[in-house]
Protein backbone atom coordinates (compact mmCIF):
# COMPACT_ATOMS: atom_id res chain seq x y z
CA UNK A 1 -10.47 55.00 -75.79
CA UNK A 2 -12.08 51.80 -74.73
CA UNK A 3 -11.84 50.43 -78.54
CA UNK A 4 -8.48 51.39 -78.02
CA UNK A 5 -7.93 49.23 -75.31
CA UNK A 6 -10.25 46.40 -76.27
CA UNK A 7 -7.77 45.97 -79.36
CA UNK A 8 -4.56 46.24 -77.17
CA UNK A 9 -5.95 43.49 -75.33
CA UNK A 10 -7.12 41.64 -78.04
CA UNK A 11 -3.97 42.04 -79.86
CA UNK A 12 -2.03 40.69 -76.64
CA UNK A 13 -4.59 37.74 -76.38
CA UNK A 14 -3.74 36.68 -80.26
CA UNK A 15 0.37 37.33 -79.73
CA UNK A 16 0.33 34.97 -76.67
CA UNK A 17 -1.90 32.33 -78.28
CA UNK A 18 0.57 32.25 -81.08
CA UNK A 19 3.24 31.70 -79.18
CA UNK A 20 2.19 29.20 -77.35
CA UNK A 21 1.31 27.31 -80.65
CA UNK A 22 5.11 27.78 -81.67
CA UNK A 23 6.45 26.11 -78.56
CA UNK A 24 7.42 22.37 -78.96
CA UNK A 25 4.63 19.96 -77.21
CA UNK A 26 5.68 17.22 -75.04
CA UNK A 27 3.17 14.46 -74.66
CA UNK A 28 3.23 13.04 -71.23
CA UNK A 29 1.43 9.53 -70.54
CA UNK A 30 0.31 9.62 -66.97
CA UNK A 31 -2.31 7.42 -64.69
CA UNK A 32 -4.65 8.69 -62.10
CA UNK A 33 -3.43 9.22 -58.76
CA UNK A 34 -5.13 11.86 -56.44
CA UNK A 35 -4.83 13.91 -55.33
CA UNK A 36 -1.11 14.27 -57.20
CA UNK A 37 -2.11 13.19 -60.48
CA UNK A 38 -6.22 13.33 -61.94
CA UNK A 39 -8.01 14.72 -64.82
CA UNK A 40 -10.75 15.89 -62.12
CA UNK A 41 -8.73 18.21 -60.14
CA UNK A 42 -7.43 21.67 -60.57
CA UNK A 43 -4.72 21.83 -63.21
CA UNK A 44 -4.41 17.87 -63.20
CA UNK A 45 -3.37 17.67 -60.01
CA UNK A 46 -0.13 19.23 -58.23
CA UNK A 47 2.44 17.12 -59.81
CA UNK A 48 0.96 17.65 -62.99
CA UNK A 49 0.79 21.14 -62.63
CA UNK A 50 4.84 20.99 -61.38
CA UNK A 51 5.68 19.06 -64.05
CA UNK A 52 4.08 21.59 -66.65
CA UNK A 53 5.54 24.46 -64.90
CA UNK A 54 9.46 23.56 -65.21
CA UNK A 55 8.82 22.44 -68.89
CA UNK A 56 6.93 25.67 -69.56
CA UNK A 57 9.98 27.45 -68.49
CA UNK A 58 12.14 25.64 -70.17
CA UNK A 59 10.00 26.93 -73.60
CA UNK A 60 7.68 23.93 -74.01
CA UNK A 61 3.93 23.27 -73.78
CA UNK A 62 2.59 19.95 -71.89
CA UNK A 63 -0.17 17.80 -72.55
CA UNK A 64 -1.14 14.93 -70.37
CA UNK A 65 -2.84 11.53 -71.41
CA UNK A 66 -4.19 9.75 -68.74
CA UNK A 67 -4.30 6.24 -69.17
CA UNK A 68 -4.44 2.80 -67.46
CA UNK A 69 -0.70 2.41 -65.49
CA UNK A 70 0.52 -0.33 -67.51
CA UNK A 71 -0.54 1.51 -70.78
CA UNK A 72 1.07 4.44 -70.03
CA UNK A 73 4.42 2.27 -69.21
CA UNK A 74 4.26 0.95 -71.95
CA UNK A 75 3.58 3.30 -74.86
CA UNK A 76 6.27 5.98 -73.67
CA UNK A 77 8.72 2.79 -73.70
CA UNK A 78 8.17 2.61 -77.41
CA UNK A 79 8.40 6.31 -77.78
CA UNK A 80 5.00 7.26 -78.36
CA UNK A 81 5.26 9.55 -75.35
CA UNK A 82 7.54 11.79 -74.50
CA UNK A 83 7.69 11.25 -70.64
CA UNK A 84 5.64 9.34 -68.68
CA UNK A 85 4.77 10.49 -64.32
CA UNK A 86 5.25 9.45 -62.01
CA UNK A 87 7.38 6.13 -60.54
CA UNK A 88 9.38 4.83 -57.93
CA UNK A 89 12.45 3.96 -59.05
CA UNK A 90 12.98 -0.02 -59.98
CA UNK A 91 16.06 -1.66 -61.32
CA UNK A 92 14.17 -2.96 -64.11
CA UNK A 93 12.65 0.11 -65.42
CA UNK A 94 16.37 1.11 -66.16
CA UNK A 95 16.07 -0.87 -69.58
CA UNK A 96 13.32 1.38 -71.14
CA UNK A 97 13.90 4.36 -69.41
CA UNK A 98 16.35 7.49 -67.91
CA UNK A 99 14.86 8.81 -64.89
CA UNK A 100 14.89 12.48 -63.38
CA UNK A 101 15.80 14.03 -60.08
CA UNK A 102 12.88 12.81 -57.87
CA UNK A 103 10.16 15.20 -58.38
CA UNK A 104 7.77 13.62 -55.30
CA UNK A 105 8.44 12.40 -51.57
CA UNK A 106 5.97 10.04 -50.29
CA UNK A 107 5.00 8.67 -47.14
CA UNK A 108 3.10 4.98 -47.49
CA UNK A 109 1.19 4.21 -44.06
CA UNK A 110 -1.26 1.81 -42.93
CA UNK A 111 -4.92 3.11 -42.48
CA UNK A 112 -7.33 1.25 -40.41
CA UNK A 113 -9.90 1.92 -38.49
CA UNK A 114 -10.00 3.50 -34.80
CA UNK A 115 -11.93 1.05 -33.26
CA UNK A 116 -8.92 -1.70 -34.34
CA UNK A 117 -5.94 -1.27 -31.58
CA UNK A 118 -3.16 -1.49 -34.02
CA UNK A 119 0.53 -0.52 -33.57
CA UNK A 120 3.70 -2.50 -35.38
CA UNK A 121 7.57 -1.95 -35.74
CA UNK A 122 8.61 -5.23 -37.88
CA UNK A 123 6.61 -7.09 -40.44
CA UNK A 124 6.20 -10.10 -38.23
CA UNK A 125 4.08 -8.30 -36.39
CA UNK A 126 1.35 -8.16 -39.03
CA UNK A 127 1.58 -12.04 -39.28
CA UNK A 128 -1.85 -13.66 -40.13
CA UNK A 129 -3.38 -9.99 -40.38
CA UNK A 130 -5.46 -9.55 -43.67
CA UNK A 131 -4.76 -6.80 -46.14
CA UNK A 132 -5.99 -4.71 -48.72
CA UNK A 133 -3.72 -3.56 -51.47
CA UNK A 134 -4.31 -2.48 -55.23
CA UNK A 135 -4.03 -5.00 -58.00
CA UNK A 136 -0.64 -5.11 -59.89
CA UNK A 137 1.15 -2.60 -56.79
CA UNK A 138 4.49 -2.67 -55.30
CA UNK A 139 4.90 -1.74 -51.77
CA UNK A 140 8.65 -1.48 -52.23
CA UNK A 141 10.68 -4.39 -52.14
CA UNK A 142 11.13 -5.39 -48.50
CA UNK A 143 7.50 -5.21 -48.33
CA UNK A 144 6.69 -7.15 -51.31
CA UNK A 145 9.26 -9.76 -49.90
CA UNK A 146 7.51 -10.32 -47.09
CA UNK A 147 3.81 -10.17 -48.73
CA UNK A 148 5.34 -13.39 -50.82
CA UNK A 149 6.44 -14.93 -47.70
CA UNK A 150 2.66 -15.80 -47.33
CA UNK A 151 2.68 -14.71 -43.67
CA UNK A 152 -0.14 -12.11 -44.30
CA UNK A 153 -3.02 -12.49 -46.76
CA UNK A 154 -3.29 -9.43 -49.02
CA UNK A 155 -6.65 -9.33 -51.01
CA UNK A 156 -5.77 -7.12 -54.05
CA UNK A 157 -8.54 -4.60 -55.75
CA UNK A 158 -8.78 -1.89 -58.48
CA UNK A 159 -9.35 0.87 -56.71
CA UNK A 160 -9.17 3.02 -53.19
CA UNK A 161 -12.68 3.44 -52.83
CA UNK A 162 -12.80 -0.91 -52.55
CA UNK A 163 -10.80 -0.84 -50.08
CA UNK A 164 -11.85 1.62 -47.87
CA UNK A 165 -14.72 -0.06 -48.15
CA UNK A 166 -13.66 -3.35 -46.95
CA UNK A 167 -12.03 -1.59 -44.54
CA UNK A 168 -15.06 -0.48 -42.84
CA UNK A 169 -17.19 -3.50 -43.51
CA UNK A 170 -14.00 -5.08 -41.18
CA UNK A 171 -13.09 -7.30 -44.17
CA UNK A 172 -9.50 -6.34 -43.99
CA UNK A 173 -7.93 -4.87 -41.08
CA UNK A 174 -5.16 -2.73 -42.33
CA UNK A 175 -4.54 -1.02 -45.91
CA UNK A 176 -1.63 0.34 -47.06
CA UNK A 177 -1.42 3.62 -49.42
CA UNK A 178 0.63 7.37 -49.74
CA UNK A 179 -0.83 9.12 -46.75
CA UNK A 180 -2.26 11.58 -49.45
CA UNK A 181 -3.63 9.89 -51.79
CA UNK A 182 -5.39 7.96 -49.02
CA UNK A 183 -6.97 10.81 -47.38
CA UNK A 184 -7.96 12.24 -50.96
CA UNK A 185 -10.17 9.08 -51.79
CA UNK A 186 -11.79 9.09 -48.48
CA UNK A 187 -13.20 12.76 -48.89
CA UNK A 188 -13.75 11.97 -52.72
CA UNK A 189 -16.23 8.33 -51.94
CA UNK A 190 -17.06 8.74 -48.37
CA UNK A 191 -19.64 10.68 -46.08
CA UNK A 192 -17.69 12.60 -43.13
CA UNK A 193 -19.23 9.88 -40.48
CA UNK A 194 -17.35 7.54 -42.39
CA UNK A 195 -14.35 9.14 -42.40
CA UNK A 196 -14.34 9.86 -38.85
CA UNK A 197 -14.03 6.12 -38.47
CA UNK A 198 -10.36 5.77 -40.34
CA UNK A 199 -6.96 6.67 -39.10
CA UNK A 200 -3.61 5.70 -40.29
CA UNK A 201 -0.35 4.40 -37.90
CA UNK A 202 1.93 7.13 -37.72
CA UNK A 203 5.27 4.86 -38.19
CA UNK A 204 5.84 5.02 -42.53
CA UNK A 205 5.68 1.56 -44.37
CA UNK A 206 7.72 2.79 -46.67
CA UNK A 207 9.04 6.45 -47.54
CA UNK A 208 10.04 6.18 -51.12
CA UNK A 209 10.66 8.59 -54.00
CA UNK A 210 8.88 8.96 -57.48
CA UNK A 211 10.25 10.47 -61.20
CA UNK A 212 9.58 11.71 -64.51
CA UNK A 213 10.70 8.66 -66.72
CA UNK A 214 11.84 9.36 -69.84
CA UNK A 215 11.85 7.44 -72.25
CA UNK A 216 15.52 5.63 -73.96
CA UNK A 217 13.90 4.56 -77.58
CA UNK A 218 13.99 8.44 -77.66
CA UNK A 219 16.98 10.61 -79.03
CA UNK A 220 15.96 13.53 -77.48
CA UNK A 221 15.36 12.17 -73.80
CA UNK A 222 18.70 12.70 -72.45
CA UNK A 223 19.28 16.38 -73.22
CA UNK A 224 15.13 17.12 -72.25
CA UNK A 225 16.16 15.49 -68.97
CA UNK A 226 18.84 17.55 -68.31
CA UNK A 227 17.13 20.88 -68.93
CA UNK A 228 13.88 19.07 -66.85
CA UNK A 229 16.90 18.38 -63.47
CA UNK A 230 18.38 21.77 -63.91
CA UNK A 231 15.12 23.52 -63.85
CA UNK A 232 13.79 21.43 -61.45
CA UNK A 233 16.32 22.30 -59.05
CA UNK A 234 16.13 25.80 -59.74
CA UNK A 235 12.76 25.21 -58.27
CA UNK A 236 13.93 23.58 -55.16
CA UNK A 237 16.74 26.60 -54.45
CA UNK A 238 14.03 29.33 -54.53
CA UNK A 239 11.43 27.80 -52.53
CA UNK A 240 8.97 27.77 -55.32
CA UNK A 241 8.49 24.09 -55.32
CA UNK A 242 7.81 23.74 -51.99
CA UNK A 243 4.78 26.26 -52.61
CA UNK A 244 3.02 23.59 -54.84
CA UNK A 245 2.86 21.04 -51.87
CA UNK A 246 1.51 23.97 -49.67
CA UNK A 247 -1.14 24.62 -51.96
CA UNK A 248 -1.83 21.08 -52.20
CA UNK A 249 -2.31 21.05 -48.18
CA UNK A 250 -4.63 24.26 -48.34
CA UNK A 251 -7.03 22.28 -51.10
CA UNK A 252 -5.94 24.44 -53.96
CA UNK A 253 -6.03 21.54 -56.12
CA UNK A 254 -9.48 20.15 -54.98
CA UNK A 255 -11.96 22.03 -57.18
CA UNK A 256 -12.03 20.77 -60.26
CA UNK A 257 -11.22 22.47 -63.97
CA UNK A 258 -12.62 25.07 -65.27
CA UNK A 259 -15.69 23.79 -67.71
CA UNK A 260 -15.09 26.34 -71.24
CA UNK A 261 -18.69 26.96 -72.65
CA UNK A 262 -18.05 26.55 -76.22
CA UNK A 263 -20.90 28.35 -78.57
CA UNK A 264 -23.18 25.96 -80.84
């Protein structure tokens, strides 16, 4: 009997591997953006994990590249990609690409430190203040408007942890990033004594939206985009994609992958 059963299994394990090979692959360019997007966290982070979900319904199997932002613009715009994740929407991105039904909300804030009494409603009222902000990054466009108005000094770096960092060496006073994605690099690079030292305003910068882009040098993008929006929404009607951003706030994502111990 338990022959019998190891071979039923086995025999199930083999059918579902074969399967899977037989679905379609869609190649999926992608930077790193914790705790939504990363190649350290738990299925590649939740939108990743979203993302592969409604395609996997839809009969497909996913596999993400992660790669430098610009790259990964720039190689699904010549079609070596299938898809690229995620964006906020910009009028210019409309030439290379067909975007989906917004797959992520976010909430942009300002994170400083508690010892700094800090409060604004208008723009002005950061005048002469000095900034961090990530090299090559687009705080929306009323924001960016003002940054080129020269009224604030913005000192532009390659990652979260270097600004955090200035942060608490008091070598800018404010920086702006997703509420998430802020909080994620400060328990990711910095000891809990540190941390207790950072808070963020509570009035958003900028609440913005960001997409699957697919991309327009591709024939297929417009009917994969359809079947992507209709599952998608499917998602939204049942509650199930709500669940993925209520893992995300329990730390579901936070442990990293699985390591497979392959046999020499």
């Amino acid at each position: 009997m338990r022959w019998k059963t190891l071979f039923v299994a086995l025999g199930l394990l083999l059918t579902t591997a074969a399967q899977a090979s037989e679905q379609p692959e869609l190649k999926i360019s992608v930077g790193d953006w914790p705790p939504y997007l990363s190649s350290d966290l738990q299925h590649n982070g939740v939108i990743a994990h979203l993302i592969s979900d409604v395609l996997a319904d839809e009969g497909y199997r996913v596999s993400f590249q992660f790669l430098p932002w610009p790259r990964a613009y720039s190689a699904a715009a010549a079609g070596r990609f299938d898809a690229t994740a995620v964006w906020m929407h910009k009028d210019e991105r409309e030439a290379d690409f067909l975007f989906s039904a917004p797959l992520l909300d976010e909430q942009f804030v300002f994170f400083h430190l508690k010892s700094l009494p800090f409060g604004w409603q208008r723009f002005d009222d950061l005048t002469g203040m000095k900034l961090g902000g990530g090299l090559k990054y687009s705080y929306g466009p009323p924001f960016d408007a003002f940054l080129a108005e020269g009224k604030v000094k913005m000192e532009r770096v390659s990652s979260d942890q270097q600004n955090f960092e200035k942060l608490l060496k008091e070598r800018v006073v404010l920086y702006p990033q997703e509420i998430n994605v802020g909080y994620a690099a400060l328990r990711s690079h910095f000891s809990a004594a540190d941390q207790a030292l950072i808070t963020h305003h509570p009035k958003p910068l900028l609440v913005n939206r960001s997409y699957l882009m697919l991309p327009k040098s591709l024939a297929s993008s417009p009917a994969l985009l359809e079947r992507f929006n209709k599952r998608l929404q499917a998602y939204r009607d049942s509650g199930r994609y709500q669940r993925y951003f209520d893992d995300l706030q329990q730390g579901k994502y936070n442990q990293p992958p699985p390591v497979v111990n392959v046999s020499q």
